[in-house]
Structures are given as structure tokens and as C-alpha cells.
Protein backbone atom coordinates (compact mmCIF):
# COMPACT_ATOMS: atom_id res chain seq x y z
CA UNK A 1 0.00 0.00 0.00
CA UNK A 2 1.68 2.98 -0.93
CA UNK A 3 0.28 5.17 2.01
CA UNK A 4 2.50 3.09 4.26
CA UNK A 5 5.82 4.08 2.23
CA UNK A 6 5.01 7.60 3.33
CA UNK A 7 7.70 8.67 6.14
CA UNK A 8 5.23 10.15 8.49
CA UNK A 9 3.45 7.38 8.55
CA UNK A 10 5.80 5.05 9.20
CA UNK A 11 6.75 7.24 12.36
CA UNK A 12 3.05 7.45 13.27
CA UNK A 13 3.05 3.73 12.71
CA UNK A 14 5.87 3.32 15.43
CA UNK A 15 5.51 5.91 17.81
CA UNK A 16 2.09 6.35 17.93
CA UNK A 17 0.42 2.88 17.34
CA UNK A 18 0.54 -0.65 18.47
CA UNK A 19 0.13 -2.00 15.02
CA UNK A 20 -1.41 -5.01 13.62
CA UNK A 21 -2.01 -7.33 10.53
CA UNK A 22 -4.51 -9.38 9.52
CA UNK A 23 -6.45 -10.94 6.37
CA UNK A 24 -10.03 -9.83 6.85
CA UNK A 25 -10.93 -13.24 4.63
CA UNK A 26 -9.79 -14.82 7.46
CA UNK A 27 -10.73 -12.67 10.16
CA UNK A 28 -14.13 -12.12 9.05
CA UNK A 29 -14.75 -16.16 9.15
CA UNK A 30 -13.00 -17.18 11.93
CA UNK A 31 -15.17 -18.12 15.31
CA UNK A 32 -12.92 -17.64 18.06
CA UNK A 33 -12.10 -15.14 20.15
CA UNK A 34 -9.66 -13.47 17.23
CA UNK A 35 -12.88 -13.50 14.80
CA UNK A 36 -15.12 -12.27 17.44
CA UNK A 37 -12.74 -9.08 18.26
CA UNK A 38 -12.61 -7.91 15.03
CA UNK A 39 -15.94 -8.45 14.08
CA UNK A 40 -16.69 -6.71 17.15
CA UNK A 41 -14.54 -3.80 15.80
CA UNK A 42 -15.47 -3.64 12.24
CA UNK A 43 -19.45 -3.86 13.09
CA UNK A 44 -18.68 -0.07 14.65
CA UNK A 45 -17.60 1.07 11.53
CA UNK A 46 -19.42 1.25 7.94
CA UNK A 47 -18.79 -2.21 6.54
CA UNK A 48 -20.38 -4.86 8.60
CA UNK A 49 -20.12 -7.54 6.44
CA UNK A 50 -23.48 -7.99 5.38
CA UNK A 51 -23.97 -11.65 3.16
CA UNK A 52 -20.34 -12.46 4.64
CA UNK A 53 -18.94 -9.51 2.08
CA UNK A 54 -15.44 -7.68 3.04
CA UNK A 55 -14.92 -5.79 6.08
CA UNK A 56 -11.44 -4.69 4.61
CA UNK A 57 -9.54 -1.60 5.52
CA UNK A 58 -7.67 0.25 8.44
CA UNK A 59 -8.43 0.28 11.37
CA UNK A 60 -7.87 2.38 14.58
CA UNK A 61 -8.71 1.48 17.90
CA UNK A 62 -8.25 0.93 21.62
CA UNK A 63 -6.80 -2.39 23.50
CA UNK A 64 -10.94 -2.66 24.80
CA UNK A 65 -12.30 -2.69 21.10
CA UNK A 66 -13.54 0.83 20.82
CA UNK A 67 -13.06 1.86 16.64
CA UNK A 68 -11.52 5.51 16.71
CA UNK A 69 -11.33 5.71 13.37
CA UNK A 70 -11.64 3.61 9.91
CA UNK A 71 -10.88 4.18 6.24
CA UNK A 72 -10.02 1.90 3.22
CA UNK A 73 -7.15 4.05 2.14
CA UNK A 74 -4.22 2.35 1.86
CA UNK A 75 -3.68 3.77 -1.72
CA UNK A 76 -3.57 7.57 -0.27
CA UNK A 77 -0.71 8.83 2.24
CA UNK A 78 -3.00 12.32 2.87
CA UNK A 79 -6.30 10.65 3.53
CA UNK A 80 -4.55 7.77 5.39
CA UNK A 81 -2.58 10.74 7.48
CA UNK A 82 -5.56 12.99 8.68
CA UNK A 83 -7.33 9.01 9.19
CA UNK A 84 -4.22 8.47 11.97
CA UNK A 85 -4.83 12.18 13.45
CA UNK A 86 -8.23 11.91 13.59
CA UNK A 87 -7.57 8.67 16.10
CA UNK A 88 -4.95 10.18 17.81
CA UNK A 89 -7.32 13.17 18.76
CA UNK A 90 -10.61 10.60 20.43
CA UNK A 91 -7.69 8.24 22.14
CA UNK A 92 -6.12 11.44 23.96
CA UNK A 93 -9.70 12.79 24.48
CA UNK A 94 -10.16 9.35 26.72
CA UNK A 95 -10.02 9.35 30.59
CA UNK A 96 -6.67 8.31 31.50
CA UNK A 97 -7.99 5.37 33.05
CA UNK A 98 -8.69 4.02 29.78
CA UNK A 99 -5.40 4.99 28.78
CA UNK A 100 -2.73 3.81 31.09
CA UNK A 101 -0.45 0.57 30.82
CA UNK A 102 -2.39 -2.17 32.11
CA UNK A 103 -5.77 -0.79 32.06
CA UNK A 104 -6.97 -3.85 29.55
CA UNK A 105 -6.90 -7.33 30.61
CA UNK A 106 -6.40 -9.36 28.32
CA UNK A 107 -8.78 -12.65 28.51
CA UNK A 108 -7.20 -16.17 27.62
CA UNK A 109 -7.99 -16.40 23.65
CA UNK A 110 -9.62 -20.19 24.15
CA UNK A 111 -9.99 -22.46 21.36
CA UNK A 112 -8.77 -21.44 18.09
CA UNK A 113 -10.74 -22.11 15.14
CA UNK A 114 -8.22 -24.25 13.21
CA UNK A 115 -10.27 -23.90 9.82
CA UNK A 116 -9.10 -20.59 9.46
CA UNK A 117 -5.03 -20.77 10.46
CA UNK A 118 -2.01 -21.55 8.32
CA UNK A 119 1.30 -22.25 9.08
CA UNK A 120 3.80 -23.16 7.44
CA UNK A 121 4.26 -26.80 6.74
CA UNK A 122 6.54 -28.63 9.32
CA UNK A 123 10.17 -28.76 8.21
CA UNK A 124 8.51 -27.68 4.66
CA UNK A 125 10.25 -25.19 2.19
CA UNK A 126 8.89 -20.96 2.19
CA UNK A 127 10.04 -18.99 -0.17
CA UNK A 128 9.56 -15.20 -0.98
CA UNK A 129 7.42 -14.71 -4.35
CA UNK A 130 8.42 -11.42 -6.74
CA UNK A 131 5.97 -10.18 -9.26
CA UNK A 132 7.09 -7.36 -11.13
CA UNK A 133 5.99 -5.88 -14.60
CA UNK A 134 9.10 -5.29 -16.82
CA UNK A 135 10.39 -3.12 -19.79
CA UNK A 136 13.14 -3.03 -22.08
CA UNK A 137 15.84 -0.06 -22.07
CA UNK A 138 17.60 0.90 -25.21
CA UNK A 139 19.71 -1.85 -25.24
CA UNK A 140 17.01 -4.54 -25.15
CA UNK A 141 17.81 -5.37 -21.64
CA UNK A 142 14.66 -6.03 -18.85
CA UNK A 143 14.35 -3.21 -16.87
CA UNK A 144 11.80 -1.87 -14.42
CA UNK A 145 8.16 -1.55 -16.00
CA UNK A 146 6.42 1.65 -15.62
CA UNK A 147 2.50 1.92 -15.45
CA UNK A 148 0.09 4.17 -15.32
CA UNK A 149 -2.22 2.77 -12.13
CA UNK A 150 -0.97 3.88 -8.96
CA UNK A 151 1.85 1.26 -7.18
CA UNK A 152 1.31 -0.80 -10.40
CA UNK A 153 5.10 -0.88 -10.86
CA UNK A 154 6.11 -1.98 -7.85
CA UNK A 155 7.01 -5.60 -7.32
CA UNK A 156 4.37 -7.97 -5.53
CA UNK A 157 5.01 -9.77 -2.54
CA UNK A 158 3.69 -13.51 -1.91
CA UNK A 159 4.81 -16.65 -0.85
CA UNK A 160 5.10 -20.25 -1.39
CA UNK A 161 4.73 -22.94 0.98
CA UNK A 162 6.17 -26.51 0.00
CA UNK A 163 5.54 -29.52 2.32
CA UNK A 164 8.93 -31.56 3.81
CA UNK A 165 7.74 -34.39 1.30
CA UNK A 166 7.58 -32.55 -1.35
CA UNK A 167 10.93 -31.28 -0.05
CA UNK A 168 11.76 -35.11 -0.18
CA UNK A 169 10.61 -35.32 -3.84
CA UNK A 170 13.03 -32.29 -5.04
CA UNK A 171 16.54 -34.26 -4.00
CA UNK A 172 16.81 -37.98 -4.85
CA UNK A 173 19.28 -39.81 -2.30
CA UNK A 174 20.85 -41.33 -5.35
CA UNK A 175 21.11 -38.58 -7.20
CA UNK A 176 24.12 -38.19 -9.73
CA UNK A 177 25.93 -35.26 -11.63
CA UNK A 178 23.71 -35.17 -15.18
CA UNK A 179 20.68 -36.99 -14.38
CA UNK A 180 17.96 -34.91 -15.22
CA UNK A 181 13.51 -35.23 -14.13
CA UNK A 182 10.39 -33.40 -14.49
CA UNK A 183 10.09 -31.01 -11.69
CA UNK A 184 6.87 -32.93 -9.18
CA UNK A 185 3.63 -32.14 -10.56
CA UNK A 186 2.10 -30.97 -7.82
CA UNK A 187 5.01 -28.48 -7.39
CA UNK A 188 4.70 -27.29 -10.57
CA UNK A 189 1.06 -27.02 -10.59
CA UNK A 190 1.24 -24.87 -7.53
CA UNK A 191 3.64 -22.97 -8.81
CA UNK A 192 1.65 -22.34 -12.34
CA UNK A 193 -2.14 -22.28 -10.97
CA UNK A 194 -1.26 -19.74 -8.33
CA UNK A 195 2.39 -18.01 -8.57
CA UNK A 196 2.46 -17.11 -11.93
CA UNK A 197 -0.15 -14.62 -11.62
CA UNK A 198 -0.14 -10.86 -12.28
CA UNK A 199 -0.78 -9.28 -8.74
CA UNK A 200 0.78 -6.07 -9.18
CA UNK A 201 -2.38 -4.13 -9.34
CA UNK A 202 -4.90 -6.04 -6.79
CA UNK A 203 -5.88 -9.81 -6.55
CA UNK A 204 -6.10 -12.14 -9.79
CA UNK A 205 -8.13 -15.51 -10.12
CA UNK A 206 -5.68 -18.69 -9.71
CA UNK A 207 -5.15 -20.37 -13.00
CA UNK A 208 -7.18 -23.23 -13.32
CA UNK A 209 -5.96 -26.66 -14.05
CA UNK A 210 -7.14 -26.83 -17.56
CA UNK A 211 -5.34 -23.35 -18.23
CA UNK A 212 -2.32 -24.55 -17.92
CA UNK A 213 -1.20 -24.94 -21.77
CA UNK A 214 2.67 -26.06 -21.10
CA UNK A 215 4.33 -27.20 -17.90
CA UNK A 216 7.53 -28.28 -19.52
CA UNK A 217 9.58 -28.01 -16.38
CA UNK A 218 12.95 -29.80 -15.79
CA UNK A 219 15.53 -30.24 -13.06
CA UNK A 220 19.41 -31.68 -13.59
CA UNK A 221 21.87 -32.33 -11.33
CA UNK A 222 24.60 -30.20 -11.29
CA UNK A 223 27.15 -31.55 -8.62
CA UNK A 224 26.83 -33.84 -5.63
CA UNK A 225 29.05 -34.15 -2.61
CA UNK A 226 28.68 -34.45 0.98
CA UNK A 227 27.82 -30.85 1.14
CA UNK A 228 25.61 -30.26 -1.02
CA UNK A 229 23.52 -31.36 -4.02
CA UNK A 230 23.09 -28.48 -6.84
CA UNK A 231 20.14 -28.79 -9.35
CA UNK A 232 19.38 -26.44 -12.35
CA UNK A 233 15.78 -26.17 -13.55
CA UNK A 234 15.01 -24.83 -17.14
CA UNK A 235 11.74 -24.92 -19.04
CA UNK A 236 8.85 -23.31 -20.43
CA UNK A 237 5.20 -23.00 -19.18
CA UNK A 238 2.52 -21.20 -20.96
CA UNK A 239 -0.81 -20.38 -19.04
CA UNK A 240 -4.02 -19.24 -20.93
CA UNK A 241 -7.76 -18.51 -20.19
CA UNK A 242 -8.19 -19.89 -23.59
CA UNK A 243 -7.26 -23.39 -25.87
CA UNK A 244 -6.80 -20.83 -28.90
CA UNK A 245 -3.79 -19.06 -26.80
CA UNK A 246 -3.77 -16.41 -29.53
CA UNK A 247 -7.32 -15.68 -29.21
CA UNK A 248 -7.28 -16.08 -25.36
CA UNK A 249 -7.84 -12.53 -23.10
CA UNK A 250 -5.61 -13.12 -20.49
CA UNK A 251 -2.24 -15.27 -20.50
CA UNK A 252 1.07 -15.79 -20.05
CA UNK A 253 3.93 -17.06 -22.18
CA UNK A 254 7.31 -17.58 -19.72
CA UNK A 255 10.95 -19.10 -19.69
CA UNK A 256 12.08 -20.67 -16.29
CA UNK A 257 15.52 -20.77 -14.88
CA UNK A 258 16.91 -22.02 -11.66
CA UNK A 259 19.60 -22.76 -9.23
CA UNK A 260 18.52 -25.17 -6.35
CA UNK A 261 21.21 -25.92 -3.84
CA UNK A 262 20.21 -28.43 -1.17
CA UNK A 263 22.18 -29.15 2.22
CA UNK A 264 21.65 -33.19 2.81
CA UNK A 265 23.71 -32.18 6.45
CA UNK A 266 20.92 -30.12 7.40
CA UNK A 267 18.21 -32.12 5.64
CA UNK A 268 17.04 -28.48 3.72
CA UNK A 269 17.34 -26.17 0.65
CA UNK A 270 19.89 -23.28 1.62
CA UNK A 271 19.08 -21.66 -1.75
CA UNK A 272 15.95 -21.86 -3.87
CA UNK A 273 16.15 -19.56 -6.31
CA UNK A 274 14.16 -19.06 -9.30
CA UNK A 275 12.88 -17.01 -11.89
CA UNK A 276 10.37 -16.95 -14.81
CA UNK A 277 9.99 -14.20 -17.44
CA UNK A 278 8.03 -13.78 -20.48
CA UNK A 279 5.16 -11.96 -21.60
CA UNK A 280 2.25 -11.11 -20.08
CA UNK A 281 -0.90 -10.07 -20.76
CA UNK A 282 -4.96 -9.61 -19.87
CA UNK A 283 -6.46 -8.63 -16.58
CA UNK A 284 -9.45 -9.64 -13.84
CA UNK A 285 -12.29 -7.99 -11.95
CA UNK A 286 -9.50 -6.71 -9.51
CA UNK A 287 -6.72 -6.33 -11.30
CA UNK A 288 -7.73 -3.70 -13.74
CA UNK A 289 -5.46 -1.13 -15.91
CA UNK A 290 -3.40 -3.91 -17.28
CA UNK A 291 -1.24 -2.43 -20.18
CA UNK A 292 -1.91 -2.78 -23.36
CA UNK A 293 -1.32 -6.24 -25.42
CA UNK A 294 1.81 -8.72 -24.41
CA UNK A 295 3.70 -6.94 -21.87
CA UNK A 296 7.49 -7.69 -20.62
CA UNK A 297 6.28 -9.67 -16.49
CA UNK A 298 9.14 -11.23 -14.65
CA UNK A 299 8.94 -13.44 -11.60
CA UNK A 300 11.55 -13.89 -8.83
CA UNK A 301 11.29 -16.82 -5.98
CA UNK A 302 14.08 -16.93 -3.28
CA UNK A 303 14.29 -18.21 0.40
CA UNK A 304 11.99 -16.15 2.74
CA UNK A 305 13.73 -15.17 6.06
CA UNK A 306 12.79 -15.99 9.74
CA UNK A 307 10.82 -12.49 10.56
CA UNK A 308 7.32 -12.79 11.26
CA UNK A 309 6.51 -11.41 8.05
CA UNK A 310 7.61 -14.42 6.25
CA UNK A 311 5.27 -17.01 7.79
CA UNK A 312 2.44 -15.07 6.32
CA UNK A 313 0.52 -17.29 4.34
CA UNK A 314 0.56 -17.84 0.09
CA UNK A 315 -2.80 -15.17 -0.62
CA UNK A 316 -4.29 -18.69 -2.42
CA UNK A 317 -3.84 -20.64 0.96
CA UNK A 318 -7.33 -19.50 1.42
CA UNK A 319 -8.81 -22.21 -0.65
CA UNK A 320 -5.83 -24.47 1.34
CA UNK A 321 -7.34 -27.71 -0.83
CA UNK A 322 -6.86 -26.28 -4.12
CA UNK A 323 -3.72 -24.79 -2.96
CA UNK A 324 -2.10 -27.83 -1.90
CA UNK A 325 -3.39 -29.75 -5.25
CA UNK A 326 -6.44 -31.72 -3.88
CA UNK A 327 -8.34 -29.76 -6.51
């Protein structure tokens, strides 16, 4: 959200607020005590989620669930700004005793409605997802894409999850320098159906199955020794809403590359990186202002940290069947 690259906010943000993240499709589902406190907070506010329909937005409010303020204006530093001042002004217009350390108990949270939690998969594989639109400079080299819609070139964050089995299925205890296989299908599927999207501007539909035109995905060994086990992946995949790709509205036509280094001392991948780039093209309900025709898209995937940010969930975990290939 490009309010929240806006320096004053960002010191608002950690001077002036106890902040807080959430996924409303989550939150608004959820019937535990997490669900309950923020349905508590949004019903104050103008969306109430009538017909279970978003409560999305920002929030202010106190530790006892009283809303100070609310807009959905993540796109616009000045609205977002007066937003933060105008809940600054009620909290310091509240009796002290509403304001001092402590004044909030906290009750035990309870049962935790499991339906509507991920984490990541136990001694699984997360990586950081890039999506970024692209250009070419004079030379004919990729460079950064530029767009008219507002944060549309800036790159888009996800990330993927991979179980330890399919870990397992990446690094063959036999493996030898030159031997070459498909990457696993239900790797590749997740990475097509739901990675390869364009979420620069807002939230696309997963690929379905049947869109999937080419998944031509392969993996060699590089080099094997007691240290480590190197793999290269190179192929193509082509995704389209259509058979007819040339006739199809929304598509896209990539090359993969990759260099996969796995540590069989520490039973885990110490670098996963890969990328896919090719053209892109076609939007969605939410994702409008694509540019115009085939368009330069590049996608980077690398190892995701150990910060709490990077244990939020892939955005398709939602439907977590689909996601993990059930479907």
C-alpha cells in the first residue's frame, strides 16, 4: 500500500500505534475469540459484512475494542494521514484510566478455530514470491516496468509454501551429476495455478488446471558431494484462459531458470532460487489497468527469512485444498 511508504506514517506507525495485521478473509470467518474481536470492531464502523462480504480496511482502535477511526485508504498517504490524526485526537480525548499501561486485561484467547489458520508446513520449504511488470531499455535489456495505475510498478510480494515431502521429492538420495527429471507435478502445478499470476495491481483468479497450456519443467543435477547437491531447472510454461492461446484474453507465455542448492547435512534447501519471465498479458475484476497487449512480467522466488513477516501465508492458501493440489 503505498500510504505506508510515506515517512510520516511510518513514524506514526511506530511511535504512535501498536500495530497489527490481519487478512479480513480470514478474520471475518473465523469463530474464536480473534474473529469475534474484530468483528466486534469492524461492526462499529461502515462495513459490517453484510452476506459475509469484506470488512477490509484500516483500522484504529483501543486495546478494549472501541473503533476511533476507519478508512479503506491504503492507496492515499493524505487521507490515510488525517485518518491516523483523527484517532490520535478521540484516544487522547479518553479518561486516562482508559489509557494507562495495564488498564486492559487481556482474557485467555480459548480455542482457536483451526479452519481458518495456516502455518507453514513442518520442516517444509517458504520462499519469498516477486511479481514485477518489466520493460526493455535501449539496449534490449529487462528493466523496471512503468505503469500508469498507482503502485502498479512496484514488485508484488507472496509466498510459497512446499511440504517436507515434497521437499523429499526435489533431491533424490541417489542422485548423480547429469541426471535430469520433471520437476513434481504438484510443485509445478502450484507454482503455475497460483504463482504465476499478475498481482501487481490487486488480486487475480488462480489459473485453473485446464489453463495450464505447457508445464515443460525440468531439473538436472549439477554436482553432488557431501555438502551439497546443486540442481538447475530450465523450461517453459505457458498459461491461458483460452485453448486458442492467440485468441485467449488473459495469459502468459514464460521461460524458467533455476539454481537449487540443497544441504543433505541439514536435511534443507539453503538456496531456492528461481525465476520466470516472459510476456504477459490480460487482466481480472481486480486487477484492472493492465497495459496494453503482451507486456514484458518477470517473476523472482528466493528463500523467505525468519521475521514474522515471512510465515504469512501464500494469498491462495485461502482455498488451502486447491492450494495444496487436492483440486
Amino acid at each position: 500500500m503505498s500510504a505506508f511508504a510515506d515517512a510520516d506514517i511510518i513514524r506514526m506507525a511506530n511511535e504512535d500505534y501498536v500495530t497489527v495485521s490481519g487478512d479480513d478473509w480470514y478474520q471475518r470467518r473465523r469463530q474464536d475469540f480473534e474473529g469475534e474481536f474484530f468483528r466486534k470492531i469492524a461492526d462499529q464502523g461502515p462495513r459490517k459484512g453484510q452476506g459475509g462480504s469484506t470488512r477490509q480496511g484500516i483500522y484504529c482502535f483501543t486495546a478494549d475494542g472501541e473503533l476511533l477511526a476507519y478508512k479503506n485508504a491504503g492507496q492515499d498517504a493524505d487521507v490515510m494521514r488525517e485518518v491516523l490524526q483523527q484517532a490520535l485526537t478521540k484516544w487522547k480525548r479518553l479518561p486516562e484510566s482508559r489509557r494507562k499501561p495495564g488498564a486492559v486485561k487481556v482474557e485467555a484467547a480459548g480455542k482457536v478455530d483451526a479452519r481458518f489458520v495456516r502455518t507453514p508446513p513442518a520442516g517444509g520449504l517458504v520462499a519469498v514470491v516477486y511479481n514485477r511488470i518489466l520493460d526493455k531499455d535501449e539496449r534490449g535489456d529487462f528493466c523496471k516496468g512503468v505503469c500508469p495505475s498507482l503502485g502498479g510498478d512496484r514488485a508484488a510480494r507472496d509466498h510459497l509454501w512446499l511440504t517436507a515431502d515434497e521437499v523429499k521429492s526435489l533431491v533424490s538420495v541417489n542422485a548423480k551429476p547429469g541426471d535430469s527429471f520433471p520437476m513434481p507435478k504438484l510443485i509445478a502445478e502450484r507454482l503455475l495455478r497460483f504463482h504465476f499470476v499478475d498481482n501487481t495491481r490487486g488480486e487475480p483468479p488462480a489459473w485453473q488446471r485446464n489453463e495450464i497450456r505447457t508445464n515443460d519443467m525440468l531439473l538436472s543435477v549439477v554436482s553432488v558431494d557431501a555438502n551439497e547437491v546443486r540442481l538447475s531447472l530450465t523450461g517453459k510454461a505457458m498459461l491461458a484462459d483460452q485453448a486458442d492461446v492467440a485468441s485467449s484474453k488473459r495469459g502468459f507465455d514464460a521461460t524458467l531458470s533455476g539454481d537449487l542448492r540443497f544441504d543433505p547435512k541439514k536435511g534443507k534447501f539453503v538456496r531456492f532460487d528461481i525465476t520466470a519471465v516472459g510476456q504477459h498479458w490480460g487482466e481480472a475484476t481486480f486487477t484492472r489497468n493492465a497495459r496494453p497487449g503482451r507486456q514484458p512480467f518477470g517473476i523472482a522466488i528466493e528463500l523467505a527469512g525468519d521475521k514474522p513477516a515471512d510465515r504469512i501465508p501464500p494469498q491462495f492458501a485461502r482455498e488451502w485444498g486447491a492450494y495444496m493440489g487436492k483440486y
